[in-house]
PDB file of N, CA and C in Angstrom:
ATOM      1  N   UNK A   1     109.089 125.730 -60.353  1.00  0.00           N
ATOM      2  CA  UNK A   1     107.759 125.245 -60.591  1.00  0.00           C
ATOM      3  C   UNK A   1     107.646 123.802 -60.102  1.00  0.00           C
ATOM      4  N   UNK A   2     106.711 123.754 -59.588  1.00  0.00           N
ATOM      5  CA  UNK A   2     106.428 121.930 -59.476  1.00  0.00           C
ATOM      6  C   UNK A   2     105.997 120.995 -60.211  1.00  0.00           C
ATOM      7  N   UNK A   3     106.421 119.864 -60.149  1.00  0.00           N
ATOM      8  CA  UNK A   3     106.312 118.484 -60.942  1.00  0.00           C
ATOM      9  C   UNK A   3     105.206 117.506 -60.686  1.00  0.00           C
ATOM     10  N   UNK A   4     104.432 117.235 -61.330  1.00  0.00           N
ATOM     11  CA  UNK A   4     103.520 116.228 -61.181  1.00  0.00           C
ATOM     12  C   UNK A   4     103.715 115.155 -62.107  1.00  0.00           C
ATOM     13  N   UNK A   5     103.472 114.337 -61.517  1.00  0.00           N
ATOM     14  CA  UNK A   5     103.668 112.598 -62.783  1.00  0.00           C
ATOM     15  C   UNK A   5     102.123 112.298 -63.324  1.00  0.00           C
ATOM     16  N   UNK A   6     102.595 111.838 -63.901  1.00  0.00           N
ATOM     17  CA  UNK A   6     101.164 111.544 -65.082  1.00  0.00           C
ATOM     18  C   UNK A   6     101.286 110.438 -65.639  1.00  0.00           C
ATOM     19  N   UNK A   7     100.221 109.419 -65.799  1.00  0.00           N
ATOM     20  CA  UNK A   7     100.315 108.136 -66.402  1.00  0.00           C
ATOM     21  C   UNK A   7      99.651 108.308 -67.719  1.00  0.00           C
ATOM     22  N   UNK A   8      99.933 107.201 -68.707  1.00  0.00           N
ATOM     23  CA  UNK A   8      99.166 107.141 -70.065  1.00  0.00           C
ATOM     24  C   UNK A   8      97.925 106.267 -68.677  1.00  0.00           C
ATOM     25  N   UNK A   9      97.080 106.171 -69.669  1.00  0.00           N
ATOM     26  CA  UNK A   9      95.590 105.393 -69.356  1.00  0.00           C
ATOM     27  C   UNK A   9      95.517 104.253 -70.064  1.00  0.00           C
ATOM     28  N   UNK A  10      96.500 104.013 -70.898  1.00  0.00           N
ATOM     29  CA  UNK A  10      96.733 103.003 -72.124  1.00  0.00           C
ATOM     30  C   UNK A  10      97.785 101.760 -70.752  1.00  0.00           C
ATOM     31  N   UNK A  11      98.520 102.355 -71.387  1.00  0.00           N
ATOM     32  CA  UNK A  11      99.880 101.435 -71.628  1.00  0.00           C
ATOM     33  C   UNK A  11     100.502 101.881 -69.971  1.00  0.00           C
ATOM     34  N   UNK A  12     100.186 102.545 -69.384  1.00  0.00           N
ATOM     35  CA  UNK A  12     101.097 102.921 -68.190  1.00  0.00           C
ATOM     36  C   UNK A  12     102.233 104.139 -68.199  1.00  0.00           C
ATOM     37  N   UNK A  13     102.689 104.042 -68.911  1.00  0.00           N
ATOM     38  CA  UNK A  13     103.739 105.059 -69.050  1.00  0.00           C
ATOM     39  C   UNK A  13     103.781 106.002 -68.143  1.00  0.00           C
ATOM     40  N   UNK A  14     104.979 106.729 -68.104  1.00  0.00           N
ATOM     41  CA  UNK A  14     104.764 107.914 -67.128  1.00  0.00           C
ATOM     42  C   UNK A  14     106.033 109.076 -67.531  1.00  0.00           C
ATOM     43  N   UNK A  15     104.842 110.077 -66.977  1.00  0.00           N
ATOM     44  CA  UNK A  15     106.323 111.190 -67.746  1.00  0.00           C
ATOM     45  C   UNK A  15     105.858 112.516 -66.426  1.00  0.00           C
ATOM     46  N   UNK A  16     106.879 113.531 -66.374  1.00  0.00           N
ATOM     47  CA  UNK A  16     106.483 114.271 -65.304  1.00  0.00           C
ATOM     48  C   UNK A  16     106.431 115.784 -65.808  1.00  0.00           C
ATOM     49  N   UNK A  17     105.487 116.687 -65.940  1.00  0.00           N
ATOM     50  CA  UNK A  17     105.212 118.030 -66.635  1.00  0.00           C
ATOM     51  C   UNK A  17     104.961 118.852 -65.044  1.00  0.00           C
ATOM     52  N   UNK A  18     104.889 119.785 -65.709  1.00  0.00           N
ATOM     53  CA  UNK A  18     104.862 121.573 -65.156  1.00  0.00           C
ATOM     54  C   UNK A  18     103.042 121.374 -63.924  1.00  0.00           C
ATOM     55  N   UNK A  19     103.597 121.842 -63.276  1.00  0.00           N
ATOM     56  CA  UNK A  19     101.850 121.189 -62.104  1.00  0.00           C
ATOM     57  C   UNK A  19     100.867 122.243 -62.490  1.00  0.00           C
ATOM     58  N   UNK A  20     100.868 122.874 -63.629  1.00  0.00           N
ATOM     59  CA  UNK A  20      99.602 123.526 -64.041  1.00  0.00           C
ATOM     60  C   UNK A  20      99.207 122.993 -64.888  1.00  0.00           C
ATOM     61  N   UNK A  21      97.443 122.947 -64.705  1.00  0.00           N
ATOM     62  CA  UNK A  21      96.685 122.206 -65.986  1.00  0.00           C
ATOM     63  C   UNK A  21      97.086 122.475 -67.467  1.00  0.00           C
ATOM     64  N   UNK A  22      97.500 123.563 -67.735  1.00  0.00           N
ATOM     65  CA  UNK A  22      97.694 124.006 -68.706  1.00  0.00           C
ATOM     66  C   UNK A  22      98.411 123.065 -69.680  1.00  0.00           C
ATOM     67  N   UNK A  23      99.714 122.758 -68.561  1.00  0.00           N
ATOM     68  CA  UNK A  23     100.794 121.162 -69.065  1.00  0.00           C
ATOM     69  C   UNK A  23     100.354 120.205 -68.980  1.00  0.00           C
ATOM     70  N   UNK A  24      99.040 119.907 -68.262  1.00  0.00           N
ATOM     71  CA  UNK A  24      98.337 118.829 -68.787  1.00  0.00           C
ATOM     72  C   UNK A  24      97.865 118.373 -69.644  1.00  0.00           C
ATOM     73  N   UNK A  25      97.468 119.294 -70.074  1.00  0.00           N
ATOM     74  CA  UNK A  25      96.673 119.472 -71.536  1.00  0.00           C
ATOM     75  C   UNK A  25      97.060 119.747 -72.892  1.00  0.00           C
ATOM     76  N   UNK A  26      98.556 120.457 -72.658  1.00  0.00           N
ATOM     77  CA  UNK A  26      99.445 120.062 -73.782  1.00  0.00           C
ATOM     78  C   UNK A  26     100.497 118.651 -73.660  1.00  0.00           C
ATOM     79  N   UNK A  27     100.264 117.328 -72.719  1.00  0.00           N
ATOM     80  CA  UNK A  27     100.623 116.156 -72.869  1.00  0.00           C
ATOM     81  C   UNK A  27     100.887 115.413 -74.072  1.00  0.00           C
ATOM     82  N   UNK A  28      99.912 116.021 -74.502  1.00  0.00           N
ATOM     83  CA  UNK A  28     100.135 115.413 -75.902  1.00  0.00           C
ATOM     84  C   UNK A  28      99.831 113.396 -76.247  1.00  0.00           C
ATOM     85  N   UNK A  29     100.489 112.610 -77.143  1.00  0.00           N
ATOM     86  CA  UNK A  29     100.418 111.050 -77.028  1.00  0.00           C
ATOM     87  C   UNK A  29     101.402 111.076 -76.465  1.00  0.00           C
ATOM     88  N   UNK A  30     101.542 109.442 -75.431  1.00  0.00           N
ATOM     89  CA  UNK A  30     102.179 109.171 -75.169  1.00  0.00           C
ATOM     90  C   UNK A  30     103.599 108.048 -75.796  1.00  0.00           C
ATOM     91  N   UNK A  31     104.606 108.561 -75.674  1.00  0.00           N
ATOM     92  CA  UNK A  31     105.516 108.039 -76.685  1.00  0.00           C
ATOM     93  C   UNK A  31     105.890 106.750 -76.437  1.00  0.00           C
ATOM     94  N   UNK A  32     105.183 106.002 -75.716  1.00  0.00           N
ATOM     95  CA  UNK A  32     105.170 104.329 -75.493  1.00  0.00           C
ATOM     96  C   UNK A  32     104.282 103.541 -76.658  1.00  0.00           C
ATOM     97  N   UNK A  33     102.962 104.510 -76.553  1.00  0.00           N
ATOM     98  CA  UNK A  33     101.966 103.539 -77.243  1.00  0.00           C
ATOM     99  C   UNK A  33     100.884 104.215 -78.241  1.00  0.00           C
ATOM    100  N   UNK A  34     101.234 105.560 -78.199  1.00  0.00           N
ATOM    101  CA  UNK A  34     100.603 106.865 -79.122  1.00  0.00           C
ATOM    102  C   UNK A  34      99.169 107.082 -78.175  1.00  0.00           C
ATOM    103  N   UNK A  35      98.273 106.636 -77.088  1.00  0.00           N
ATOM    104  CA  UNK A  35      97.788 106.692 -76.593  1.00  0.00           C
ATOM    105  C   UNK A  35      97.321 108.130 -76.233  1.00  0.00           C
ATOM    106  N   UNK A  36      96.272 108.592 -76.535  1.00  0.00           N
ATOM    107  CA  UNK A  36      96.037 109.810 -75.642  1.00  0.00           C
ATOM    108  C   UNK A  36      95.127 110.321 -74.702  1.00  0.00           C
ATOM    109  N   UNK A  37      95.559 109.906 -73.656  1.00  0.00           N
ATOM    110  CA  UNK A  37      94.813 110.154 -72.722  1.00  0.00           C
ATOM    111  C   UNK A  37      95.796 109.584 -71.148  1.00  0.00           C
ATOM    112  N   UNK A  38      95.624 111.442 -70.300  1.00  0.00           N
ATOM    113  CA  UNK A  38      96.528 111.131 -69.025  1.00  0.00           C
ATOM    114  C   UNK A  38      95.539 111.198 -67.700  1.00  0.00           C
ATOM    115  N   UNK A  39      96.106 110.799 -66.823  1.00  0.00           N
ATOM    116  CA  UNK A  39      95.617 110.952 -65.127  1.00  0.00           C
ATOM    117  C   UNK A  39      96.719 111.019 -64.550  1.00  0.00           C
ATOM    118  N   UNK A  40      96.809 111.999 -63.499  1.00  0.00           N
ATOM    119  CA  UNK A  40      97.703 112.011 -62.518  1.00  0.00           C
ATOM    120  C   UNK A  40      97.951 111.339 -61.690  1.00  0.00           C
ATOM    121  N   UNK A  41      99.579 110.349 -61.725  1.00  0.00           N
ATOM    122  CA  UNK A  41      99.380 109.629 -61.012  1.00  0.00           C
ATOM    123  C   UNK A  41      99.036 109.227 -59.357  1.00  0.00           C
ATOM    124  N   UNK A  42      99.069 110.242 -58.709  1.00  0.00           N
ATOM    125  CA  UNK A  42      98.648 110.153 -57.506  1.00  0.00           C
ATOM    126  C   UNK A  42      97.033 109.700 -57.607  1.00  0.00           C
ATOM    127  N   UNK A  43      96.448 110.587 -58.701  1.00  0.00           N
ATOM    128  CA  UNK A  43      94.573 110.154 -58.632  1.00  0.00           C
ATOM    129  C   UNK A  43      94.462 108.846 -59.035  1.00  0.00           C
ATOM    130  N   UNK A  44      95.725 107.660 -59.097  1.00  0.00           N
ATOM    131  CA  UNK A  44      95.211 106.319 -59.729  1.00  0.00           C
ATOM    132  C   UNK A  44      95.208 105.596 -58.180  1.00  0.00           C
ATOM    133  N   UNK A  45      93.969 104.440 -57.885  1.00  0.00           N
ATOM    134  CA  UNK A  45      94.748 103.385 -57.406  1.00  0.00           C
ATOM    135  C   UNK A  45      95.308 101.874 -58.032  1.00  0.00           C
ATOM    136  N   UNK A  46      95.999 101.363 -57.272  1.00  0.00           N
ATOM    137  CA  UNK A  46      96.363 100.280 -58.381  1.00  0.00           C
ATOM    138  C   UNK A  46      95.045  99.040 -58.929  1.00  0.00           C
ATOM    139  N   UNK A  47      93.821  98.933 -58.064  1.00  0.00           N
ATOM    140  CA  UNK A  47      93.056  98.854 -58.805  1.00  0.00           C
ATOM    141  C   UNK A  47      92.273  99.596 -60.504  1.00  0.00           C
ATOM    142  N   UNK A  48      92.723 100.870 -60.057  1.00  0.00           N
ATOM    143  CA  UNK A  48      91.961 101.690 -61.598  1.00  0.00           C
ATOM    144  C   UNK A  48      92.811 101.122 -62.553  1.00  0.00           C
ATOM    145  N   UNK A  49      94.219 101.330 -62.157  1.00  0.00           N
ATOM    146  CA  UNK A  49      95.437 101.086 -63.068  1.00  0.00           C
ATOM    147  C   UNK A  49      94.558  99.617 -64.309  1.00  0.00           C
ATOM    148  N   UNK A  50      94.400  98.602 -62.976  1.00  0.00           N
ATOM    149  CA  UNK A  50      94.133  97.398 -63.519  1.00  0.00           C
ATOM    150  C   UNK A  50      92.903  96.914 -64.450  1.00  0.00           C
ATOM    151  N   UNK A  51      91.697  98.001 -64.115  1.00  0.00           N
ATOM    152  CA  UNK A  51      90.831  98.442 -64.821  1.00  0.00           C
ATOM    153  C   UNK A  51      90.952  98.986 -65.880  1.00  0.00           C
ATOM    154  N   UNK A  52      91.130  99.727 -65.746  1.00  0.00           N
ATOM    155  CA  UNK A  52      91.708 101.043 -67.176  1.00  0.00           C
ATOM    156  C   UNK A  52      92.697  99.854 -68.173  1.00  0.00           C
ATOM    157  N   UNK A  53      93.258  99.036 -67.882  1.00  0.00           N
ATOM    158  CA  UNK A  53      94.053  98.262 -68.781  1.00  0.00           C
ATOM    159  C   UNK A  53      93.416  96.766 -69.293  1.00  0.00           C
ATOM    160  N   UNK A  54      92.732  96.455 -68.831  1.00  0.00           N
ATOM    161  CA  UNK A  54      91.949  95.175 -69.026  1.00  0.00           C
ATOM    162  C   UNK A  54      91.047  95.549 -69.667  1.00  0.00           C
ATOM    163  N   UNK A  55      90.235  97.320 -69.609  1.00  0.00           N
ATOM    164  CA  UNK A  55      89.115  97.231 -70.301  1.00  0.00           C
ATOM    165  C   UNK A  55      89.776  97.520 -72.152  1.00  0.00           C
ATOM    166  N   UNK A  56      89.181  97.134 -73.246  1.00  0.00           N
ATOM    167  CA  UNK A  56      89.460  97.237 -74.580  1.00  0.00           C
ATOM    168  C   UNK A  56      89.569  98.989 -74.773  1.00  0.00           C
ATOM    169  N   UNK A  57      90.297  99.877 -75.575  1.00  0.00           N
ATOM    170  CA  UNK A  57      89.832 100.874 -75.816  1.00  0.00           C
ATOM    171  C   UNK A  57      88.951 101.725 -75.947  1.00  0.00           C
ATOM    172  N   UNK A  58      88.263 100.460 -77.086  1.00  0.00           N
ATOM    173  CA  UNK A  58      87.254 101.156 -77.948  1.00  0.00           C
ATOM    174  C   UNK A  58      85.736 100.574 -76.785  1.00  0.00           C
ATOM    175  N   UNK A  59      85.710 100.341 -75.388  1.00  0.00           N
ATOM    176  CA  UNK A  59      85.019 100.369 -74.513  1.00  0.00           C
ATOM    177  C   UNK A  59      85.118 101.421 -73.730  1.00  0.00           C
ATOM    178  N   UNK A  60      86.270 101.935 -73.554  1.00  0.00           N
ATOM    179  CA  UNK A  60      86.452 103.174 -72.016  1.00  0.00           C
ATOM    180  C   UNK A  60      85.744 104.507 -72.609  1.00  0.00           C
ATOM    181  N   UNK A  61      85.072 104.951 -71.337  1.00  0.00           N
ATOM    182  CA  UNK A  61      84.474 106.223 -71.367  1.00  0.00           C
ATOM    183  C   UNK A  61      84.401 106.350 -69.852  1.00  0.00           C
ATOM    184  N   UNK A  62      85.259 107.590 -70.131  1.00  0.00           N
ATOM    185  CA  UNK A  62      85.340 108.226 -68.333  1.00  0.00           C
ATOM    186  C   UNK A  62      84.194 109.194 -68.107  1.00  0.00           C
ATOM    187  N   UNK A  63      83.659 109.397 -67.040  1.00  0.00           N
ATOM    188  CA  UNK A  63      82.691 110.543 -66.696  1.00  0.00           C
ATOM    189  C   UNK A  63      83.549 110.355 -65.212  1.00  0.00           C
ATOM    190  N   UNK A  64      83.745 111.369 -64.865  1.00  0.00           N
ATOM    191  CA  UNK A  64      84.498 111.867 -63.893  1.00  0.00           C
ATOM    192  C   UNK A  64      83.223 112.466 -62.267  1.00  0.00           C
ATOM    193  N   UNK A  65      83.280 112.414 -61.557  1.00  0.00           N
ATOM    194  CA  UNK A  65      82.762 113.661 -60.412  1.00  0.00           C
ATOM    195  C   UNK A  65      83.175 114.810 -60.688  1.00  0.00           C
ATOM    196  N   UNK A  66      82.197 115.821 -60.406  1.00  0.00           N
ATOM    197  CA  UNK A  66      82.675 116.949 -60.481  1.00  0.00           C
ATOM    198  C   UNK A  66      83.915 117.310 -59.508  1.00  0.00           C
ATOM    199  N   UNK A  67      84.874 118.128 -59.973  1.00  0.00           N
ATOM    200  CA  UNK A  67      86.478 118.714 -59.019  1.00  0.00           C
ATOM    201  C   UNK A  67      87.401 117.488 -59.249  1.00  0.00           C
ATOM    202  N   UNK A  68      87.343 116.199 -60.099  1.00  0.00           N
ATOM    203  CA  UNK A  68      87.946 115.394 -59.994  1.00  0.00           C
ATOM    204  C   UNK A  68      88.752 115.451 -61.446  1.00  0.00           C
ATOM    205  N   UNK A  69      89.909 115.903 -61.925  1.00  0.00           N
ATOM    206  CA  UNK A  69      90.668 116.195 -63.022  1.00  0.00           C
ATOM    207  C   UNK A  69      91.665 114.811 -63.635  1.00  0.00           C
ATOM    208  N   UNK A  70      91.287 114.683 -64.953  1.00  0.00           N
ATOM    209  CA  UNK A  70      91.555 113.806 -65.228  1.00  0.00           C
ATOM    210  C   UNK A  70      92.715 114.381 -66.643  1.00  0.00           C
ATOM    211  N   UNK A  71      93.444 113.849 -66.746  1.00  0.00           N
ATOM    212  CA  UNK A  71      94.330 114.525 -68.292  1.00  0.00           C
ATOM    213  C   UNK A  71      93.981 113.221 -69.509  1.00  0.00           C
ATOM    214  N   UNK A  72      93.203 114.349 -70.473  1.00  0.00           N
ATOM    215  CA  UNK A  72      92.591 113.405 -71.495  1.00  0.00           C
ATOM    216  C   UNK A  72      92.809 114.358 -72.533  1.00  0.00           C
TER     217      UNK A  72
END
């Protein structure tokens, strides 16, 4: 099966699961920062990275494009 990497949206972290959504979605928190919420890391650039971390928590709300998969 293939491997995809996945970042927290928090804290950075990264861990690598099963390349079906399915393992995306059982990600679960991430064991850096209890954080929950993933993106694959290929869909980041290091601008989002820097975004996604500067903004406060209790500010982020993703709305995505449609076909664009995010692990949350």
């Amino acid at each position: 099966m293939t491997r995809v990497s996945i970042e927290c949206l928090s804290c950075g972290g990264a861990r690598e699961i099963g390349g079906l959504l399915d393992h995306a979605m059982e990600a679960g928190s991430c064991p850096r920062c209890g954080y929950v919420g993933w993106a694959f890391s290929a869909d980041l650039s290091e601008r989002d990275r820097r975004l996604l971390r500067d903004l406060p928590l209790e500010h982020r709300r993703f709305e995505l494009p449609p076909g664009h998969l995010a692990v949350q």
